[in-house]
PDB file of N, CA and C in Angstrom:
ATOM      1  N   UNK A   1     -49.699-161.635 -36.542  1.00  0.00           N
ATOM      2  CA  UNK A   1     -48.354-161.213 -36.200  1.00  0.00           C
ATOM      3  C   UNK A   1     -48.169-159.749 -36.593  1.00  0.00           C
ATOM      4  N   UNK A   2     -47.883-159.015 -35.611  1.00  0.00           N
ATOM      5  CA  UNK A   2     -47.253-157.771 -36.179  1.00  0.00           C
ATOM      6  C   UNK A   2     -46.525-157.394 -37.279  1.00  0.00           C
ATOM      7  N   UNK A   3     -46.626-156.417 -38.260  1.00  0.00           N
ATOM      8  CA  UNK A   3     -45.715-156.012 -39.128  1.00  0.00           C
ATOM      9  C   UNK A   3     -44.401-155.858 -39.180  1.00  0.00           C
ATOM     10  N   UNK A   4     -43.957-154.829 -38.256  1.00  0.00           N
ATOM     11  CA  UNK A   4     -43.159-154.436 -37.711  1.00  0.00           C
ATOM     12  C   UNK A   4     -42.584-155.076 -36.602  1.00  0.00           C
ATOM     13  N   UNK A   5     -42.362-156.337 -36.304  1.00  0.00           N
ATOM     14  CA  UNK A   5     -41.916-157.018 -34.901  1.00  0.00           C
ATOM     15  C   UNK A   5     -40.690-156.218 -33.921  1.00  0.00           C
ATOM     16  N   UNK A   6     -39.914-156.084 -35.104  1.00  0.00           N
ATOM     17  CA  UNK A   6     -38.265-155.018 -34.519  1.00  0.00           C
ATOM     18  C   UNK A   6     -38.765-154.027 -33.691  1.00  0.00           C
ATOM     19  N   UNK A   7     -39.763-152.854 -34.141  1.00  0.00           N
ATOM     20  CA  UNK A   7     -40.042-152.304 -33.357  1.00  0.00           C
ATOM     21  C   UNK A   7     -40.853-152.740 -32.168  1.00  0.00           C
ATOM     22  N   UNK A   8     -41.276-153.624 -32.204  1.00  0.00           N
ATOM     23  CA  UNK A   8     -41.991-153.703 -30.694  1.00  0.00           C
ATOM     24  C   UNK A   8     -41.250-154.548 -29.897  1.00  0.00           C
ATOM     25  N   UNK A   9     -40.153-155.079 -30.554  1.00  0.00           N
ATOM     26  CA  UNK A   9     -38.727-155.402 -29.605  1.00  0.00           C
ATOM     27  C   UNK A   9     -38.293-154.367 -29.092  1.00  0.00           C
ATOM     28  N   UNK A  10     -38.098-152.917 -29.449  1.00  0.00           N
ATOM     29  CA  UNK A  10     -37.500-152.429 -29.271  1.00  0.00           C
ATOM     30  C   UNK A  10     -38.016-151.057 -28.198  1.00  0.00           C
ATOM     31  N   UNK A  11     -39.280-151.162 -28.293  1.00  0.00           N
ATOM     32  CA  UNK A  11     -40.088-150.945 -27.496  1.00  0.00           C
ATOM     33  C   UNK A  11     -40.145-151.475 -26.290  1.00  0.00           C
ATOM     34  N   UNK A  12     -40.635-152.596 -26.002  1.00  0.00           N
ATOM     35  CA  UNK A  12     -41.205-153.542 -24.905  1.00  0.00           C
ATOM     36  C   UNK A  12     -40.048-154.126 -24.795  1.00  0.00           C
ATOM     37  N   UNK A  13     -38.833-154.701 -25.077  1.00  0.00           N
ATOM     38  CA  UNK A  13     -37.317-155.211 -24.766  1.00  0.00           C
ATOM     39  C   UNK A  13     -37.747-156.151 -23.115  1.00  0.00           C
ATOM     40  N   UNK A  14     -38.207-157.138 -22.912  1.00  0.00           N
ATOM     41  CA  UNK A  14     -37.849-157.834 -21.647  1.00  0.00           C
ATOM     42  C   UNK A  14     -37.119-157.995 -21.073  1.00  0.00           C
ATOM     43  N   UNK A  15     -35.632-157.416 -21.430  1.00  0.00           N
ATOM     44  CA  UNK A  15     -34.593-157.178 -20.734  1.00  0.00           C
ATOM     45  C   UNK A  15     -33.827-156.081 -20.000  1.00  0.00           C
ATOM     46  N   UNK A  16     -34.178-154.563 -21.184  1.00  0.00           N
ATOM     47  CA  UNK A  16     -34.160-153.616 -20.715  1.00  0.00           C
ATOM     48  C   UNK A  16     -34.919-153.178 -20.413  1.00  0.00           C
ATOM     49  N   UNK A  17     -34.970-151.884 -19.794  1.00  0.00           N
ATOM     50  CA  UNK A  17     -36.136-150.669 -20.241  1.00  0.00           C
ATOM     51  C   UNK A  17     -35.185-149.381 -20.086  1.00  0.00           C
ATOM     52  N   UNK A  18     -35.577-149.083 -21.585  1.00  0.00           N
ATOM     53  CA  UNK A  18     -35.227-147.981 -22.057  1.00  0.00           C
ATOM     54  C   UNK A  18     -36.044-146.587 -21.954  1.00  0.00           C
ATOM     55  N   UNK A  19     -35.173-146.059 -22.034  1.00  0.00           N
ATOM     56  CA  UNK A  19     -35.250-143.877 -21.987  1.00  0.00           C
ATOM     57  C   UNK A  19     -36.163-144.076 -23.197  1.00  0.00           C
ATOM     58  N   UNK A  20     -37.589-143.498 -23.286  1.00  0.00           N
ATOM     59  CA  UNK A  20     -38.218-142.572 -24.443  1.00  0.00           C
ATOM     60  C   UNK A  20     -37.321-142.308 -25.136  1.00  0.00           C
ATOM     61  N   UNK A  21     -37.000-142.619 -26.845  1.00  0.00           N
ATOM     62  CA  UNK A  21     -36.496-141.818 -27.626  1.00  0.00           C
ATOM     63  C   UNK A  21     -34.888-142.437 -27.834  1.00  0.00           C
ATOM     64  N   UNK A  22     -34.435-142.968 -26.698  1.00  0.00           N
ATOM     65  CA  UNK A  22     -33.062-142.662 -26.437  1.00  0.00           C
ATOM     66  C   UNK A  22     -32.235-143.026 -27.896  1.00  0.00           C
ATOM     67  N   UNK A  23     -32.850-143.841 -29.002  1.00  0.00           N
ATOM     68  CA  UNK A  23     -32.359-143.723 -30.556  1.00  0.00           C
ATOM     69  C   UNK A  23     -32.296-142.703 -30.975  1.00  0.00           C
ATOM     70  N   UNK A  24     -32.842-141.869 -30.824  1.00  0.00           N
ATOM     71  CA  UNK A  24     -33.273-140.607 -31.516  1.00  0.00           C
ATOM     72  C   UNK A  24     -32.396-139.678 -31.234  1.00  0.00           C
ATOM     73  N   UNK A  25     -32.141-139.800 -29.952  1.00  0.00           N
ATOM     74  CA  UNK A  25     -30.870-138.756 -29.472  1.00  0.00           C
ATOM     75  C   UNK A  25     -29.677-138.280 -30.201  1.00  0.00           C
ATOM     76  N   UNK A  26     -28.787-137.405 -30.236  1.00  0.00           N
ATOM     77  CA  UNK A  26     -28.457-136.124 -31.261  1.00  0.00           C
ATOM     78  C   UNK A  26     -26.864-136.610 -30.431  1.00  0.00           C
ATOM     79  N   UNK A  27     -27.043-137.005 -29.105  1.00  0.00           N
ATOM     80  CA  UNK A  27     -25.590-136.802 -28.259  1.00  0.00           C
ATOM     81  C   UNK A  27     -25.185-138.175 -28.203  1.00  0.00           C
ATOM     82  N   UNK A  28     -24.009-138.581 -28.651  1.00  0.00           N
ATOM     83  CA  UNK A  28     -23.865-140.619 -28.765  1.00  0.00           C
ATOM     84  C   UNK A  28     -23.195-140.513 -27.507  1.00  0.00           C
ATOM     85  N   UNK A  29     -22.668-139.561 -26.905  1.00  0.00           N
ATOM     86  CA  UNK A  29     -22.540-139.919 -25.132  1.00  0.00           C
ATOM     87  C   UNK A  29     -23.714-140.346 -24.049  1.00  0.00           C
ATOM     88  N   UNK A  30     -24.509-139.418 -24.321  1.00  0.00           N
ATOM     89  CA  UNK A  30     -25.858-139.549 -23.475  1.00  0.00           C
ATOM     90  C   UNK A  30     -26.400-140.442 -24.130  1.00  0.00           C
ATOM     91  N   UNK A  31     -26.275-141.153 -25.261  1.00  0.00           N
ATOM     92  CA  UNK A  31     -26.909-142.364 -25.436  1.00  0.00           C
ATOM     93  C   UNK A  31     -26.208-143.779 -25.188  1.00  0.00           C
ATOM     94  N   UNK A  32     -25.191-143.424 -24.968  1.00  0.00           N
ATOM     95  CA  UNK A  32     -24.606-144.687 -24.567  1.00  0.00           C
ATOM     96  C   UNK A  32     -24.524-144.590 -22.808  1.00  0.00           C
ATOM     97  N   UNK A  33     -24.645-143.581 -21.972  1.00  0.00           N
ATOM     98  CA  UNK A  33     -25.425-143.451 -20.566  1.00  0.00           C
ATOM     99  C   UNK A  33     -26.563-144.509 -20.453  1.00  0.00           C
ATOM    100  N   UNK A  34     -27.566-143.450 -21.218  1.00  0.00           N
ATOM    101  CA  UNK A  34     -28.852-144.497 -20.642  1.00  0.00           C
ATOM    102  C   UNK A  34     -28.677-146.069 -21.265  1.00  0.00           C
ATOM    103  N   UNK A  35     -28.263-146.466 -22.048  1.00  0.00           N
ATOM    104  CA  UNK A  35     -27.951-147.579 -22.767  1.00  0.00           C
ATOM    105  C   UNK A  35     -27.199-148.313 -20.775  1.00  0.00           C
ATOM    106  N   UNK A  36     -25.629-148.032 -21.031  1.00  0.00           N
ATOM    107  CA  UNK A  36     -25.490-148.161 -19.956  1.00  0.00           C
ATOM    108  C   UNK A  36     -26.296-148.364 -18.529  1.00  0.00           C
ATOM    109  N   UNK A  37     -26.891-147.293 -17.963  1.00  0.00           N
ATOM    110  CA  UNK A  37     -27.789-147.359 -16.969  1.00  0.00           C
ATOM    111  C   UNK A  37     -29.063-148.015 -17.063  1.00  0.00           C
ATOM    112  N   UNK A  38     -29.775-148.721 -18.294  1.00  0.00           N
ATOM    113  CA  UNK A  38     -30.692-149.113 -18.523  1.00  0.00           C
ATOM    114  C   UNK A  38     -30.251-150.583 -18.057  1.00  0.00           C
ATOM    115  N   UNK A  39     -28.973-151.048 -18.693  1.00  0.00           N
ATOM    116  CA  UNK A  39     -28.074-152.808 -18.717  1.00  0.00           C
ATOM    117  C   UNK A  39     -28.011-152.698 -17.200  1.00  0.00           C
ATOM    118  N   UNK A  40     -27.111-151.847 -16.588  1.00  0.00           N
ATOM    119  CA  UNK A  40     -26.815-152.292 -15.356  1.00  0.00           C
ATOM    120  C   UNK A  40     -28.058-152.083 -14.111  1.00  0.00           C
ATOM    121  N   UNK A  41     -29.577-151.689 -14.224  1.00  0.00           N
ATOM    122  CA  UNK A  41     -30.358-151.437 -13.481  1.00  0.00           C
ATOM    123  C   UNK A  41     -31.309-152.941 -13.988  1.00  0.00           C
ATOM    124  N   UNK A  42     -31.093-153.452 -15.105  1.00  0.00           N
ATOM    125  CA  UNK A  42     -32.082-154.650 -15.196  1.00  0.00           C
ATOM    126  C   UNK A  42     -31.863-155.499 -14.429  1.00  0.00           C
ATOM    127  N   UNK A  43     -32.951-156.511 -13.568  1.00  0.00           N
ATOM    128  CA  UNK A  43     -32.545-157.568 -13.206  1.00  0.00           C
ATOM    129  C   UNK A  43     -32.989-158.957 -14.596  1.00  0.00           C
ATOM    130  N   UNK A  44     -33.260-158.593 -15.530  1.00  0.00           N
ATOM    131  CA  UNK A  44     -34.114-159.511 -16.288  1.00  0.00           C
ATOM    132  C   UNK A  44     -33.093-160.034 -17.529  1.00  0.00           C
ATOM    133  N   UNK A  45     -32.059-158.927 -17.287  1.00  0.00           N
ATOM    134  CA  UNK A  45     -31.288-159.252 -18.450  1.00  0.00           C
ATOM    135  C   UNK A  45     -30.646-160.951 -18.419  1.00  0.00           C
ATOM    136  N   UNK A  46     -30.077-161.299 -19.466  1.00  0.00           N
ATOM    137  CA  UNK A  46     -29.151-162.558 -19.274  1.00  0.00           C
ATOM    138  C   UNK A  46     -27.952-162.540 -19.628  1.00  0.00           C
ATOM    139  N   UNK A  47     -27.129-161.320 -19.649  1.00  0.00           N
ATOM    140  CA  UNK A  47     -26.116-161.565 -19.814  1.00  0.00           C
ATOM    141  C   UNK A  47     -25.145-160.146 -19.181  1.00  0.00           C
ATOM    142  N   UNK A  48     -23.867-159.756 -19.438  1.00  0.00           N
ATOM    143  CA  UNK A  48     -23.596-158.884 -18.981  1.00  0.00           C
ATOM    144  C   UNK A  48     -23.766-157.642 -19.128  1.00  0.00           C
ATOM    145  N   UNK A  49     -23.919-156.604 -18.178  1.00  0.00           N
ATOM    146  CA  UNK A  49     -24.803-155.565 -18.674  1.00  0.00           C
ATOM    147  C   UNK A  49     -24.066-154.408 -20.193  1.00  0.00           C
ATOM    148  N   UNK A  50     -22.636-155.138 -20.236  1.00  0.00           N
ATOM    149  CA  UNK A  50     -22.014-154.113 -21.431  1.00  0.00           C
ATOM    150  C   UNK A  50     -22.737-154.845 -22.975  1.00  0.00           C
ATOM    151  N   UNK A  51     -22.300-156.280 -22.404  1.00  0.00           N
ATOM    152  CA  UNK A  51     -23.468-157.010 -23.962  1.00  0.00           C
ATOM    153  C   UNK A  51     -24.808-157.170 -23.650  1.00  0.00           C
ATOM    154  N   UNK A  52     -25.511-156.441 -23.082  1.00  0.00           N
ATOM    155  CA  UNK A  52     -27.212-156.328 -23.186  1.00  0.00           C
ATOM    156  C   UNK A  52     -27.109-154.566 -24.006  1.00  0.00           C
ATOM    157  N   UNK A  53     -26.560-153.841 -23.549  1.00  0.00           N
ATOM    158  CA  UNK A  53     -26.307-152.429 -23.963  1.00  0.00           C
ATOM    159  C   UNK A  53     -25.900-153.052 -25.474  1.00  0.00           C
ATOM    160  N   UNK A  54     -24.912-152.856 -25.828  1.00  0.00           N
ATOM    161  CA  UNK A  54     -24.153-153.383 -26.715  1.00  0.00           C
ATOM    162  C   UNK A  54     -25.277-153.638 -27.897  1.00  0.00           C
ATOM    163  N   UNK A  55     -26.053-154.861 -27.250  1.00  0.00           N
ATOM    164  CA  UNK A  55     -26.598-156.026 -28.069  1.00  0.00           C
ATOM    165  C   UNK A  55     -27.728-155.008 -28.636  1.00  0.00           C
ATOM    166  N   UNK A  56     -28.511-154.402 -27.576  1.00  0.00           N
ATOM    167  CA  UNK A  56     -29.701-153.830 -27.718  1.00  0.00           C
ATOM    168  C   UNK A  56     -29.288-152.454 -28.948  1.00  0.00           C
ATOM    169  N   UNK A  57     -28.163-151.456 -28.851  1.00  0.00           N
ATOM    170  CA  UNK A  57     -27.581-150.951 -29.903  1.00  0.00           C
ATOM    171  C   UNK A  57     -27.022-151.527 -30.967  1.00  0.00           C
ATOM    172  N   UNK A  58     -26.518-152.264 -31.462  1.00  0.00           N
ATOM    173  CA  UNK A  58     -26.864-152.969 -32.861  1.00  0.00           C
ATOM    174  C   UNK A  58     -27.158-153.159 -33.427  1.00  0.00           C
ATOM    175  N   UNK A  59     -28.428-153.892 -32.363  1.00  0.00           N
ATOM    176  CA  UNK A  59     -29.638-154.820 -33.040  1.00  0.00           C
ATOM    177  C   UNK A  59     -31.236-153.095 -33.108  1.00  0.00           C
ATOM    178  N   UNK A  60     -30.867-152.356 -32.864  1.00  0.00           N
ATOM    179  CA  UNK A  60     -31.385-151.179 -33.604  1.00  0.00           C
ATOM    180  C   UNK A  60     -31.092-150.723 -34.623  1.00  0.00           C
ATOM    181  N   UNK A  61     -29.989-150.667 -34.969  1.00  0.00           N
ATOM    182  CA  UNK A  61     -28.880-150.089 -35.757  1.00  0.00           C
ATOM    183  C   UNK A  61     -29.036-151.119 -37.051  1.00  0.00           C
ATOM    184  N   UNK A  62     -29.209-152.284 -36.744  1.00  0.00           N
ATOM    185  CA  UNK A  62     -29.889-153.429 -38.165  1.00  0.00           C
ATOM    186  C   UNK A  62     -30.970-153.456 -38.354  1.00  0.00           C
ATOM    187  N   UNK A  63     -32.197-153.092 -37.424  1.00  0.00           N
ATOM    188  CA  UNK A  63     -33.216-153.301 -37.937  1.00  0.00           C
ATOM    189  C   UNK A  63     -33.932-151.622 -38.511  1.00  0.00           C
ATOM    190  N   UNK A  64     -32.826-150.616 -38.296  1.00  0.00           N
ATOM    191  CA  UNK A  64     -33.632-149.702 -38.853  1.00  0.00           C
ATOM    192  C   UNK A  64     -33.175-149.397 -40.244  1.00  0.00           C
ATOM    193  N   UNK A  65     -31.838-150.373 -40.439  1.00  0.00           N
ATOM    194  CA  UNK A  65     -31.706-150.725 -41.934  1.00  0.00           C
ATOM    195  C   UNK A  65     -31.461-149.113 -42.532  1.00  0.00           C
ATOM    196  N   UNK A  66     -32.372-149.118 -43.824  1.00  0.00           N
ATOM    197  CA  UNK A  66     -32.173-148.427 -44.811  1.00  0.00           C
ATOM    198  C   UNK A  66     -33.260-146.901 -44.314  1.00  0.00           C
ATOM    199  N   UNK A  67     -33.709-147.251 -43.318  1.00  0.00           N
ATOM    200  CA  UNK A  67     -34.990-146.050 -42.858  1.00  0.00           C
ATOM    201  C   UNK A  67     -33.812-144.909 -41.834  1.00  0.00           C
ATOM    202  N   UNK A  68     -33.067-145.587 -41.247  1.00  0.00           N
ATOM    203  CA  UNK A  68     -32.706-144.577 -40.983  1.00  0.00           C
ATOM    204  C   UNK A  68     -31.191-143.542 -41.168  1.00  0.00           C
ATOM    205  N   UNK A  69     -31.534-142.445 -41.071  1.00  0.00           N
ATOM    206  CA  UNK A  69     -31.092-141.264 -41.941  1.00  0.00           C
ATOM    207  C   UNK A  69     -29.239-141.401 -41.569  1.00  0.00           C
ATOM    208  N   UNK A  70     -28.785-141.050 -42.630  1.00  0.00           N
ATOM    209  CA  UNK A  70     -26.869-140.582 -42.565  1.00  0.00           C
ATOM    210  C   UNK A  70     -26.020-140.450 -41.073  1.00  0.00           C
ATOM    211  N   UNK A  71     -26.851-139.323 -40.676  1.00  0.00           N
ATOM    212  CA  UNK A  71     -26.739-138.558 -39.508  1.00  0.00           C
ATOM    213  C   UNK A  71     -27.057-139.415 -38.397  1.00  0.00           C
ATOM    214  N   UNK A  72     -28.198-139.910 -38.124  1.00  0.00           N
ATOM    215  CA  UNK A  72     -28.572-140.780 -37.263  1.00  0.00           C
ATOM    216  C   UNK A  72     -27.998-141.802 -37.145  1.00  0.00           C
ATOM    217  N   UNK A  73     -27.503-142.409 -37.949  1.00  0.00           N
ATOM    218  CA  UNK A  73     -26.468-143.730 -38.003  1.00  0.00           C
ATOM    219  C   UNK A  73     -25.171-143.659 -37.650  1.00  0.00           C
ATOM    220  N   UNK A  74     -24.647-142.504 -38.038  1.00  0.00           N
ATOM    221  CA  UNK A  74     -23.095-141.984 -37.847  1.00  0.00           C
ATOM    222  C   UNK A  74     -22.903-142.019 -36.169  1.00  0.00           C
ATOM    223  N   UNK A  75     -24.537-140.967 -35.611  1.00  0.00           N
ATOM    224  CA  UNK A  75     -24.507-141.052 -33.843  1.00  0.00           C
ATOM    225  C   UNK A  75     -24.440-142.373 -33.328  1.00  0.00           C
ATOM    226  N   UNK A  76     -25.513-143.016 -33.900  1.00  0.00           N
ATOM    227  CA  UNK A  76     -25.233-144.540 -32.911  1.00  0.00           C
ATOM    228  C   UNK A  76     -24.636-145.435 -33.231  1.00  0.00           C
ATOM    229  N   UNK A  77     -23.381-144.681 -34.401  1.00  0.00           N
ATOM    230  CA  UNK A  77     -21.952-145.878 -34.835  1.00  0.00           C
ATOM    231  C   UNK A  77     -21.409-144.999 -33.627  1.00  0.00           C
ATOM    232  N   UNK A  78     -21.176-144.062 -33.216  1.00  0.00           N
ATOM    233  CA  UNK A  78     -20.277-143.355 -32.063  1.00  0.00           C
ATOM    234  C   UNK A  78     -20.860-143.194 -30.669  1.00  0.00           C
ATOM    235  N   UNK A  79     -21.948-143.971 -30.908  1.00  0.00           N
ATOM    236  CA  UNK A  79     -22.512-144.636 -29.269  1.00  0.00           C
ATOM    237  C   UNK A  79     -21.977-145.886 -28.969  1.00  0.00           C
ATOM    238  N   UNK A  80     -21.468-146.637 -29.997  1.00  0.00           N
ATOM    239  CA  UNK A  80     -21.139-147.573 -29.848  1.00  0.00           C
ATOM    240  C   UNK A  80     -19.485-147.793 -28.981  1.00  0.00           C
ATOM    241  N   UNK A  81     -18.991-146.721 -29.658  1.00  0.00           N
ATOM    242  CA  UNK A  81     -17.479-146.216 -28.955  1.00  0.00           C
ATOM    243  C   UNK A  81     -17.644-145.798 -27.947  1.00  0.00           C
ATOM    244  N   UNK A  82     -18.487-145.036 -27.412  1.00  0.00           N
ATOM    245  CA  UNK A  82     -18.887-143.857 -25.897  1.00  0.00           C
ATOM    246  C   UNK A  82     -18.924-145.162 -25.307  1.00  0.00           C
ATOM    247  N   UNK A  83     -19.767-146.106 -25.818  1.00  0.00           N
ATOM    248  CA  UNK A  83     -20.155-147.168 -24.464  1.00  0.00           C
ATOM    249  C   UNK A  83     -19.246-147.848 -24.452  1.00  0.00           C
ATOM    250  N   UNK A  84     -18.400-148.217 -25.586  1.00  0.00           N
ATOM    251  CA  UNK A  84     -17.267-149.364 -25.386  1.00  0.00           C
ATOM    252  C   UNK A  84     -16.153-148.668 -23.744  1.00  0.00           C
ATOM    253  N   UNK A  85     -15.799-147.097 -24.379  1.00  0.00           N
ATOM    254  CA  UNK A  85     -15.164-146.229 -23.497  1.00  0.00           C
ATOM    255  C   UNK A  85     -15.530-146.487 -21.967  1.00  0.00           C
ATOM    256  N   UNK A  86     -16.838-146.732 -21.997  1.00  0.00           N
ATOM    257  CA  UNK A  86     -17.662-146.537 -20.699  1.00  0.00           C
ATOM    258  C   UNK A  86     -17.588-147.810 -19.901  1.00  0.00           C
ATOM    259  N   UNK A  87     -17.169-148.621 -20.788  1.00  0.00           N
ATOM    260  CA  UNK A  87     -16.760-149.259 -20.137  1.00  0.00           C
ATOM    261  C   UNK A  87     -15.238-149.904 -19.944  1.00  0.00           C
ATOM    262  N   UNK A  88     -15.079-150.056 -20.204  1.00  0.00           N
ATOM    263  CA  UNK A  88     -12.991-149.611 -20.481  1.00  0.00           C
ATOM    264  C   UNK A  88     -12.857-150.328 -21.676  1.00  0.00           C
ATOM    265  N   UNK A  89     -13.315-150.512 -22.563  1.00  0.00           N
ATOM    266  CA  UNK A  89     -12.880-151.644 -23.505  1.00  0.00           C
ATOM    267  C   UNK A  89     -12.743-151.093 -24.859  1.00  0.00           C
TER     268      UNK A  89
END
């Protein structure tokens, strides 16, 4: 079994497919885009494309735990709002 399982969820995701990087990103608008455009272009997903987005940002956001940095966390707590926005909710 892999070490690291989270990441190769998060990688390989059978539901989405994600932008290179798109965690990493600096702009929580443009990350809640491709987030967005990633949900609504899957056909594999199972559920609606705001909670596959949604789900898939979270569930990054828990598994990178304590590794990842102040700054980086603050963006994809305010990706979380861009996408809620993005979608009217």
């Amino acid at each position: 079994m892999e070490k690291h399982w989270s990441g190769k969820v998060t990688r390989e995701s059978s539901a989405l497919d994600l932008e290179a990087g798109v965690f990493t990103w600096h702009d929580p608008l443009r990350i809640a885009e491709s987030l967005k455009k990633s949900a609504e272009m899957s056909n594999r997903r199972k559920a609606a494309p705001f909670n596959s987005a949604m789900s898939m940002l979270v569930f990054y956001i828990n598994r990178a735990g304590r590794n990842l940095n102040e700054d980086q966390k603050r963006i994809l707590e305010q990706a979380k709002v861009e996408l809620r926005k993005l979608y009217g909710r």
